[in-house]
C-alpha atoms as a PDB file:
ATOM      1  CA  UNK A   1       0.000   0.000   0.000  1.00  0.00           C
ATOM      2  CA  UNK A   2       0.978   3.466  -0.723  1.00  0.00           C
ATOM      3  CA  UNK A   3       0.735   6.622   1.197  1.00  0.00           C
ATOM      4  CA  UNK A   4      -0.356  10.165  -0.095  1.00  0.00           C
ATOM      5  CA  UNK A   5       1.619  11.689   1.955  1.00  0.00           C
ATOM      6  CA  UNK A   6      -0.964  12.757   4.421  1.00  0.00           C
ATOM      7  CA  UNK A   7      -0.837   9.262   6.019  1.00  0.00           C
ATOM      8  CA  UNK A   8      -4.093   7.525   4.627  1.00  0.00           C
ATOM      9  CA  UNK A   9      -3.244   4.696   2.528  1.00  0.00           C
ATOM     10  CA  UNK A  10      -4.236   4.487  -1.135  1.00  0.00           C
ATOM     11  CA  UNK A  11      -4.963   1.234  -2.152  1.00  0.00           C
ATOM     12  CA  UNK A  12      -2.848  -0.077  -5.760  1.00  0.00           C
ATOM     13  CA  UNK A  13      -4.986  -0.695  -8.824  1.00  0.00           C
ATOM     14  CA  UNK A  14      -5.541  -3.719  -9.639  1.00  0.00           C
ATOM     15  CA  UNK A  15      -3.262  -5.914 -12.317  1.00  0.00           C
ATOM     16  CA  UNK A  16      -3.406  -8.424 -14.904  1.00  0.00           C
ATOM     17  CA  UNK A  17      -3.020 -11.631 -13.716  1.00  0.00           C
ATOM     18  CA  UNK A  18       0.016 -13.339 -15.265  1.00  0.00           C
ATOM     19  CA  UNK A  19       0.097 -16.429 -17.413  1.00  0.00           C
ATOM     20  CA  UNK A  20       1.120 -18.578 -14.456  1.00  0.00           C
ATOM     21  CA  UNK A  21      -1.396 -17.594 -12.074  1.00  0.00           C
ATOM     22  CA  UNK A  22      -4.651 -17.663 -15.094  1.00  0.00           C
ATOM     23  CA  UNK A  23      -3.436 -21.129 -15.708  1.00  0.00           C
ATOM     24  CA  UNK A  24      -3.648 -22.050 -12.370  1.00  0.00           C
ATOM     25  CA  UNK A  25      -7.007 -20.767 -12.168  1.00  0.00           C
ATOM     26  CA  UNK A  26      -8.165 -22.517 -14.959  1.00  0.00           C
ATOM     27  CA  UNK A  27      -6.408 -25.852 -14.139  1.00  0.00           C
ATOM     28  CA  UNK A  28      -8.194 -25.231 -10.657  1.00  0.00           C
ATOM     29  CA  UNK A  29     -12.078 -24.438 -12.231  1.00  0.00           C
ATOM     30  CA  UNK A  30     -11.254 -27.922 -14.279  1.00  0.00           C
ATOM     31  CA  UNK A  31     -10.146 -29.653 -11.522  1.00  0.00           C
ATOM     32  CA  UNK A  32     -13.376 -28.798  -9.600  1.00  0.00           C
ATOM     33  CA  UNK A  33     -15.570 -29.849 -12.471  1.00  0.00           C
ATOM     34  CA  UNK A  34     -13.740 -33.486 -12.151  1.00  0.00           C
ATOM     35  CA  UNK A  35     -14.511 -33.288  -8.610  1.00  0.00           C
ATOM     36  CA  UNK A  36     -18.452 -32.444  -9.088  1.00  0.00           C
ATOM     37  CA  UNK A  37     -18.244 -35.510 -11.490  1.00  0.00           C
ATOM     38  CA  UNK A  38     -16.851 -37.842  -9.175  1.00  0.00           C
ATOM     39  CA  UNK A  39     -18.487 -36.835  -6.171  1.00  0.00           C
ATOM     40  CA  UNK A  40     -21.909 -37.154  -7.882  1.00  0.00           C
ATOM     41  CA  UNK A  41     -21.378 -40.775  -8.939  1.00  0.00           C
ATOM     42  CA  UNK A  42     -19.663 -41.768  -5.427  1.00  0.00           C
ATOM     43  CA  UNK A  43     -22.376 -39.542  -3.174  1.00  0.00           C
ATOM     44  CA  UNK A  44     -24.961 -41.838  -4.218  1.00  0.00           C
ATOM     45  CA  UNK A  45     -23.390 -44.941  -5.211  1.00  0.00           C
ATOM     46  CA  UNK A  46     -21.816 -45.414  -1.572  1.00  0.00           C
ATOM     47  CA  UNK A  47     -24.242 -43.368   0.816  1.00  0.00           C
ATOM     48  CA  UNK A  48     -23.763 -41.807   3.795  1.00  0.00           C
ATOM     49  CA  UNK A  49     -19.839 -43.047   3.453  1.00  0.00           C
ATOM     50  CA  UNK A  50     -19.830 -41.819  -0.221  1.00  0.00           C
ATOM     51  CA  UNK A  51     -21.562 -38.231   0.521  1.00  0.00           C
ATOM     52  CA  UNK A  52     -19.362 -37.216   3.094  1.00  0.00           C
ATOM     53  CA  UNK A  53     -16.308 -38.354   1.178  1.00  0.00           C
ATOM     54  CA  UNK A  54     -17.255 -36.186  -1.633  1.00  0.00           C
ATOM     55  CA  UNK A  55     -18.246 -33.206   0.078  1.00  0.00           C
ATOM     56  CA  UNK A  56     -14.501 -33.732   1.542  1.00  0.00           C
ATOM     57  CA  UNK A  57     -12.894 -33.966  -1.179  1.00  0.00           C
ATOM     58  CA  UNK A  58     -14.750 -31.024  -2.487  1.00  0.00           C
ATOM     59  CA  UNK A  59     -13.690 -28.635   0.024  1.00  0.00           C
ATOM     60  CA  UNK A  60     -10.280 -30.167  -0.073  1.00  0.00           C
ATOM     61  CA  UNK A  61      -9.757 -28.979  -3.362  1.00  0.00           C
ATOM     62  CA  UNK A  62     -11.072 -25.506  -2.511  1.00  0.00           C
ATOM     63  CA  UNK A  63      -9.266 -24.751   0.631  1.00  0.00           C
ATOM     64  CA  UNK A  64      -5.772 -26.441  -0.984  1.00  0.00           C
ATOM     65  CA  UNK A  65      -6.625 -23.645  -4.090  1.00  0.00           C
ATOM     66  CA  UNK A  66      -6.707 -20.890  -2.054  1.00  0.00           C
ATOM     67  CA  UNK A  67      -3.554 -22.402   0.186  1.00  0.00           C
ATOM     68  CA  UNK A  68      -1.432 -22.940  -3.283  1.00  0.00           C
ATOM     69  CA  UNK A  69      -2.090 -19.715  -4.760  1.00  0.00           C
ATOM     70  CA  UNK A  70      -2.407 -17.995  -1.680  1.00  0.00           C
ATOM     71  CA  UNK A  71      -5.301 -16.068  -2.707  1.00  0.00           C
ATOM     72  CA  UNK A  72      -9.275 -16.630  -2.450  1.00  0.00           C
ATOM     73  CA  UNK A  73      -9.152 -16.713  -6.199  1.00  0.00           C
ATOM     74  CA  UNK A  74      -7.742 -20.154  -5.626  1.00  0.00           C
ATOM     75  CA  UNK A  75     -10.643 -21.003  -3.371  1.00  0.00           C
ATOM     76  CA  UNK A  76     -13.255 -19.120  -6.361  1.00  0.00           C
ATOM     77  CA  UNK A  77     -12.031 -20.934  -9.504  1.00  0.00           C
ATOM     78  CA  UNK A  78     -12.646 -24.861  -8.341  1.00  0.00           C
ATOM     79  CA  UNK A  79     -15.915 -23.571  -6.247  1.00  0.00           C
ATOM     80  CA  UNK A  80     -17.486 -22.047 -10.024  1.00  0.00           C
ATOM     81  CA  UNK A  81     -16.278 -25.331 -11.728  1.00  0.00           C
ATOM     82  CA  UNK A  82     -17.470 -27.424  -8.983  1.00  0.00           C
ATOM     83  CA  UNK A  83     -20.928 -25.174  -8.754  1.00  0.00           C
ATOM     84  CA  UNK A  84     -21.349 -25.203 -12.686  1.00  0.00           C
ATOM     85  CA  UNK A  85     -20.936 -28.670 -13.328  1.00  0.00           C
ATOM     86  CA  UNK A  86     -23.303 -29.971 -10.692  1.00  0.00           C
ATOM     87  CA  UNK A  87     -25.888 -27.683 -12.012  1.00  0.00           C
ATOM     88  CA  UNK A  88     -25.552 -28.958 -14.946  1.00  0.00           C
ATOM     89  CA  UNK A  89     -25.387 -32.698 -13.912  1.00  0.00           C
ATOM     90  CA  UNK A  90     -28.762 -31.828 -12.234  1.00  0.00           C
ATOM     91  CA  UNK A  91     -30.472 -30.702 -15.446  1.00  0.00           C
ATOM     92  CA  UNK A  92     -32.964 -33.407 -16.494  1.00  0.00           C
ATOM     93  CA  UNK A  93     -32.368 -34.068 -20.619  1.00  0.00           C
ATOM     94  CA  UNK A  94     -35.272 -34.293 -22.724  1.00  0.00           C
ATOM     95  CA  UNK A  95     -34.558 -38.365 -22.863  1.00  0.00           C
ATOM     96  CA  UNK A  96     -35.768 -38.247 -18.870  1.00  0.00           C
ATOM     97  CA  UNK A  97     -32.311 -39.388 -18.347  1.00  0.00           C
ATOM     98  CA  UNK A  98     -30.464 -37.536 -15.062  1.00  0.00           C
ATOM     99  CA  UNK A  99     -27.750 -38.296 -12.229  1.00  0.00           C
ATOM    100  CA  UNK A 100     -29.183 -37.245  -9.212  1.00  0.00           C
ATOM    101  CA  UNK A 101     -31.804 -38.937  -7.810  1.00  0.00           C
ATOM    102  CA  UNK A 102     -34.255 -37.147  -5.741  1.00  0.00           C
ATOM    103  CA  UNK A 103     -33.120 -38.397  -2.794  1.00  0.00           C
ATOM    104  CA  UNK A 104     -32.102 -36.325   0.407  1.00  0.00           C
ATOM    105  CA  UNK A 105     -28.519 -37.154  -0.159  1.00  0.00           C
ATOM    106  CA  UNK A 106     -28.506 -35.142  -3.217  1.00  0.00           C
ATOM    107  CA  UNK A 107     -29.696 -32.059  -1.707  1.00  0.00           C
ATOM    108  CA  UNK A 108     -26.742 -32.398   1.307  1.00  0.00           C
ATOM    109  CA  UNK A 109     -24.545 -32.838  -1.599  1.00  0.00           C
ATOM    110  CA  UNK A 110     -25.896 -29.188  -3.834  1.00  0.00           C
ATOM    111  CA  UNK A 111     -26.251 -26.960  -1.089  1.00  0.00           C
ATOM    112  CA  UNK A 112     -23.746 -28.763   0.935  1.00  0.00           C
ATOM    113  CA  UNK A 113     -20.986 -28.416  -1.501  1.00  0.00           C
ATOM    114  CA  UNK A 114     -22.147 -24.821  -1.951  1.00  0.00           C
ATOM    115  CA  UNK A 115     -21.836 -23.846   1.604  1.00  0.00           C
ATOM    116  CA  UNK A 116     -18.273 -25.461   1.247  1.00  0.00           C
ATOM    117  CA  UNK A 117     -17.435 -23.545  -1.165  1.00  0.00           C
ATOM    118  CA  UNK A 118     -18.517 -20.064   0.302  1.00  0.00           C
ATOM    119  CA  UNK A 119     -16.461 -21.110   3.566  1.00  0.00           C
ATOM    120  CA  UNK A 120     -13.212 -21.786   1.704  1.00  0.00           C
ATOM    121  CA  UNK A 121     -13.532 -18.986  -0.144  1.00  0.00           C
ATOM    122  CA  UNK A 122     -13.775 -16.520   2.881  1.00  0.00           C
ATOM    123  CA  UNK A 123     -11.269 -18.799   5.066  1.00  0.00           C
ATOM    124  CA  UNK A 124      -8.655 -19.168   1.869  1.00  0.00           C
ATOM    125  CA  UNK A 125      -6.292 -15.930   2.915  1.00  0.00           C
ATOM    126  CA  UNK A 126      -6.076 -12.518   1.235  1.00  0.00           C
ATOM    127  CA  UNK A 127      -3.103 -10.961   0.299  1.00  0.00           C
ATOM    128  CA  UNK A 128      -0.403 -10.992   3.368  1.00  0.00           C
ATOM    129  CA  UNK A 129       3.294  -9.991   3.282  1.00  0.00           C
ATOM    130  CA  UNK A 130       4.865 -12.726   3.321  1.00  0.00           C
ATOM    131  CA  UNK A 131       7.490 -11.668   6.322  1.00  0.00           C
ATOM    132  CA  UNK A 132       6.947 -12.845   9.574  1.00  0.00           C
ATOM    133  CA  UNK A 133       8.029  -9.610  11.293  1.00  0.00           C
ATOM    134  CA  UNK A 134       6.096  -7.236   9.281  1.00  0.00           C
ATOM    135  CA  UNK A 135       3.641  -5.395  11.587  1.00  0.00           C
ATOM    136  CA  UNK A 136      -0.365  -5.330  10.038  1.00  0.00           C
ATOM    137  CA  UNK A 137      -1.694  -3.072  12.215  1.00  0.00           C
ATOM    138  CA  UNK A 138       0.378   0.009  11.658  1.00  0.00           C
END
């Protein structure tokens, strides 16, 4: 942060991500669509054991983003992949043909994973110096 030289801080503009960090992100939002997908098959196929070891691998994957790129951002991009796909998954086709059943389990799993997601996102950490000895407060 900057000063203006009367002491208040001025906050820097924001930046362009660069090509390392965007391809994180994106190799993040596709790894949480692999994670919807598997979770959706093993949160019904092995239930209760199954649910709960999807919902922990989902927020696995979005507190270990945001602890890898040290940002919430890293938390964001699996959650929207994640969020996307098993909206998508819970689209019924015109064939009838669907994954989730309507079964309680698949609500705990949606709104479940959801919750997860908004957690992970507001635990993953903001932007910190680095330096242990830096003060915050001043």
């Amino acid at each position: 942060m900057k000063t203006d030289g009367g002491g208040s801080m001025l906050a820097q503009p924001l930046q362009r991500p660069s090509g390392r960090r965007a391809a994180a992100l994106l190799g993040l939002f596709l790894l949480g669509a692999v994670v919807a997908l598997a979770g959706s098959l093993v949160q019904s196929g092995l239930f209760p054991g199954g649910l709960l070891l999807a919902l922990v691998g989902a927020a696995g994957l979005f507190l270990g983003g945001a602890r890898v790129t040290n940002s919430r951002g890293g938390a964001v991009a699996p959650a929207v992949g994640w969020t996307v796909t098993v909206i998508l998954l819970t689209a019924s086709r015109p064939e009838g043909d669907f994954l989730f059943g309507a079964g309680g389990g698949s609500y705990v799993f949606l709104l479940g994973g959801m919750a997860l997601a908004v957690i992970c996102a507001t635990l993953g950490g903001g932007r910190q110096p680095g330096v242990d000895d830096v003060r915050l407060g001043k």
